[in-house]
Protein backbone atom coordinates (compact mmCIF):
# COMPACT_ATOMS: atom_id res chain seq x y z
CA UNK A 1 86.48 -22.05 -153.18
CA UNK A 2 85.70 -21.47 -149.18
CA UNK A 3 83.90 -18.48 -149.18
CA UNK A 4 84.00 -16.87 -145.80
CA UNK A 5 84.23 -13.09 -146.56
CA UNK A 6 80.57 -13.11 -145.45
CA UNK A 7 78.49 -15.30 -142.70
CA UNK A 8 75.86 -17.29 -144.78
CA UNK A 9 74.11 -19.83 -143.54
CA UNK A 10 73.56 -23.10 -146.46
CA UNK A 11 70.29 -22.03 -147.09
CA UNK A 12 71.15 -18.14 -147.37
CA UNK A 13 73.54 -19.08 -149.30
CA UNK A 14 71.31 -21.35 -151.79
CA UNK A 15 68.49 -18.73 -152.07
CA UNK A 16 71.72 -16.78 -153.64
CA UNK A 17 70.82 -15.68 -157.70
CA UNK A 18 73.98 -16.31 -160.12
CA UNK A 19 74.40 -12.52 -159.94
CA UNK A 20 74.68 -12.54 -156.35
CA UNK A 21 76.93 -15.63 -156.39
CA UNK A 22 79.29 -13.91 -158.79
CA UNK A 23 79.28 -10.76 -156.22
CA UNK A 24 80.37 -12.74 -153.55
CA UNK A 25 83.18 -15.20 -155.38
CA UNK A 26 84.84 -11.12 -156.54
CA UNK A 27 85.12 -10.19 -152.95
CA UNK A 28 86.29 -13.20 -151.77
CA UNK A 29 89.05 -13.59 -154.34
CA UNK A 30 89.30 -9.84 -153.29
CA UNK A 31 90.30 -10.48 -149.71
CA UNK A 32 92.63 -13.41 -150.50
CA UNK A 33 94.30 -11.63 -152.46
CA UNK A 34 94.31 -8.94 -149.72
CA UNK A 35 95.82 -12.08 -147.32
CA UNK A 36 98.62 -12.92 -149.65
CA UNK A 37 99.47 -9.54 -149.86
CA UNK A 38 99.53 -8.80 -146.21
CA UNK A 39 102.01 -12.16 -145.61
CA UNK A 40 104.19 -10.55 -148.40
CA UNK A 41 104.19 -7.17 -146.17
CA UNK A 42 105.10 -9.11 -143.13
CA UNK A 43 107.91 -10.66 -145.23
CA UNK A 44 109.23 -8.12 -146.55
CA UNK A 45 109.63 -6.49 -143.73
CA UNK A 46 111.12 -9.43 -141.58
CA UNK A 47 113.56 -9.16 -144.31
CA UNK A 48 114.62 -5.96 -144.47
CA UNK A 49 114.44 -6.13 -140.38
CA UNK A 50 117.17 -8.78 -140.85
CA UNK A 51 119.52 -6.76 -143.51
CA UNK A 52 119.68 -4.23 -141.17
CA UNK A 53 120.85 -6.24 -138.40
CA UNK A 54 117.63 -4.92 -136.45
CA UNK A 55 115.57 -8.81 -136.13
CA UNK A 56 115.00 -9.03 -132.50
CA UNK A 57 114.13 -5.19 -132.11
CA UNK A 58 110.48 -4.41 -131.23
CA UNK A 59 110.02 -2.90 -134.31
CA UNK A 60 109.04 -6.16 -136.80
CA UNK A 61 105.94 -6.88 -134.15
CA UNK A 62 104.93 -2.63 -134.36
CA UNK A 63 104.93 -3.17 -137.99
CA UNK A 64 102.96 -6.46 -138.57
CA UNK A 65 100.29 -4.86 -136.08
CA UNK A 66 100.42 -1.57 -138.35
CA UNK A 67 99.83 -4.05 -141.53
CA UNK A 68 97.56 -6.20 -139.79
CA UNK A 69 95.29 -3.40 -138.57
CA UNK A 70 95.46 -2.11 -142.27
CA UNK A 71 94.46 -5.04 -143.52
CA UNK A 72 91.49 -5.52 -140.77
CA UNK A 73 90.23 -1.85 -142.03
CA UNK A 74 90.04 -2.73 -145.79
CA UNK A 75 88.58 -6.24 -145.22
CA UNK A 76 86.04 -4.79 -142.92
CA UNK A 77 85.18 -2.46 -145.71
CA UNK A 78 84.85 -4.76 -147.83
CA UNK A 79 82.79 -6.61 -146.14
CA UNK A 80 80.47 -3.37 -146.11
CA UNK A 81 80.47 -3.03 -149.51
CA UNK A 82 79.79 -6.94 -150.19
CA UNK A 83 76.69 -7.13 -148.06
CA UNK A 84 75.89 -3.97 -149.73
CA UNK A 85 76.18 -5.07 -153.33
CA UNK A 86 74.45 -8.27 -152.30
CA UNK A 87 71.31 -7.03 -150.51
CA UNK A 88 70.92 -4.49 -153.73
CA UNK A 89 72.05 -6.48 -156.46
CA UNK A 90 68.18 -7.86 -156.17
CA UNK A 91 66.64 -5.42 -156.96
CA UNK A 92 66.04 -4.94 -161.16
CA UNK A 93 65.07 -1.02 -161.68
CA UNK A 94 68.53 -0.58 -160.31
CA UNK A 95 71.31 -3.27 -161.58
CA UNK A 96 70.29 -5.27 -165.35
CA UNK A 97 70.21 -8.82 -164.17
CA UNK A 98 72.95 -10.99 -165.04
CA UNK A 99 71.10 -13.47 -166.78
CA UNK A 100 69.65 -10.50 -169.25
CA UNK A 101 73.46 -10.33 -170.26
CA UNK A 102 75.14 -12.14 -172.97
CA UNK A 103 78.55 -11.10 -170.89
CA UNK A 104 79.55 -11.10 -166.77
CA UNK A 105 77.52 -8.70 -164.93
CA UNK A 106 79.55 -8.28 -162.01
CA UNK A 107 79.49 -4.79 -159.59
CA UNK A 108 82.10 -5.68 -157.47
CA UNK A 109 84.58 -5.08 -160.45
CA UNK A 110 86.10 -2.04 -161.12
CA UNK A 111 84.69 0.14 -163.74
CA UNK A 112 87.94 -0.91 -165.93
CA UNK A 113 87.79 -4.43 -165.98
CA UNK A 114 83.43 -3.65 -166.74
CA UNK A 115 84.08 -2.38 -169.77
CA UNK A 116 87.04 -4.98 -170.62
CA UNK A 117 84.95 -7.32 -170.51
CA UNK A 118 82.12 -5.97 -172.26
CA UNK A 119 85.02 -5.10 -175.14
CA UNK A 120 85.94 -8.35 -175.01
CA UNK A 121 82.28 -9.26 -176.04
CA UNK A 122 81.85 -7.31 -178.16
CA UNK A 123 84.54 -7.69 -180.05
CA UNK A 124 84.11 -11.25 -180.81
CA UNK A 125 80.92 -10.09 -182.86
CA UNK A 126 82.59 -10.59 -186.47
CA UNK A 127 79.76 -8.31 -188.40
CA UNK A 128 81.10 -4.72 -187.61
CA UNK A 129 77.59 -3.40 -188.55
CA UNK A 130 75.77 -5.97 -186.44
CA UNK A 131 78.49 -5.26 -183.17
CA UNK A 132 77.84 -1.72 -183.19
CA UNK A 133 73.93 -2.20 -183.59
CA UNK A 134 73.68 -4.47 -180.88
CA UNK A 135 76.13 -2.44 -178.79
CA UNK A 136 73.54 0.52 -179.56
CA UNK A 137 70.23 -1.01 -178.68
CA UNK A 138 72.35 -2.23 -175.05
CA UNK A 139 70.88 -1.11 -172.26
CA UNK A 140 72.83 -2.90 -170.03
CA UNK A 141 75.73 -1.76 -171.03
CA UNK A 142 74.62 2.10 -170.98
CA UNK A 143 73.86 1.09 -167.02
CA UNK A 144 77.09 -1.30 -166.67
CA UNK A 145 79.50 1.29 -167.86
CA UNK A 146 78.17 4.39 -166.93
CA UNK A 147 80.06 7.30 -168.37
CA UNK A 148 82.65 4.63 -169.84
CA UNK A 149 79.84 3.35 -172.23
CA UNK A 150 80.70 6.50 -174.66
CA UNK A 151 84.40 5.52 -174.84
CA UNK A 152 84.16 2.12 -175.10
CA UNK A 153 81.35 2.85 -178.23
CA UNK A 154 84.11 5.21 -179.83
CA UNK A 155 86.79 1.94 -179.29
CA UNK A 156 84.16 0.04 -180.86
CA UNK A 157 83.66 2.27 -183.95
CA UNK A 158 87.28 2.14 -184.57
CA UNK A 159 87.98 -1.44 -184.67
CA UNK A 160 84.48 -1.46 -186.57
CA UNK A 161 86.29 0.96 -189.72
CA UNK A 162 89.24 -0.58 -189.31
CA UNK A 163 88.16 -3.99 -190.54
């Protein structure tokens, strides 16, 4: 994967922790994402530039600058929020490291997919009573999830009963 939603030198880049790592591969799978979807703007709209007989107006460059100026905005953002998450994903009082977790640790996802992956996790725990124990005592989690821990503890308890 060429990761250039960030400048990093090699050595920057090896003095990177896993969690760190895994921070940077989301946003860059973020932005090319964000790429793709900008071409499929730009095609879009050549296309329906074309059905209306309209394909050597003005108006197809106006709109690829509108979607490419759009584009430069969110990438730039999240760029921000990268270097961000990176530069404070060091420090422990703040984010649980993800080597403390028996699950992805990742900040750059949203709090949705967080707490589908911690389900995920924890529901591959077999021992209901052991699942919700251990989902008890986690402190990650509690930090991971914030307010979603409490829902995803009440999913928990159902598919705990329901066994």
């Amino acid at each position: 994967m060429k990761i250039d939603i960030v400048e990093l030198t090699e050595e920057e880049f090896a003095a990177l922790t896993l969690k760190q790592i895994l921070i940077l591969r989301a946003a860059q799978t973020q932005k090319d994402n964000m790429e793709l979807q900008l071409e499929k703007d730009k095609q879009s709209a050549k296309i329906l530039l074309l059905a209306n007989n309209m394909a050597r107006s003005s108006v197809y460059e106006r709109l690829c600058e509108e979607l490419t100026a759009e584009y430069e905005a969110k990438l730039e953002e999240l760029r921000e929020k990268t270097v961000f998450n990176i530069a404070n994903s060091s420090d422990v009082s703040d984010y649980p490291s993800a080597e403390e977790a028996p699950y992805l640790v990742d900040y750059n996802l949203s709090l949705v997919a967080r707490v589908e992956i911690v389900k995920e996790y924890y529901l591959s725990i077999e021992d209901p009573e052991l699942r919700m124990r251990t989902y008890a005592g986690d402190a990650i989690a509690k930090k991971y999830l914030e307010d979603y821990y409490a829902a995803l503890y009440a999913i928990l308890e159902q598919y705990s009963v329901s066994v």
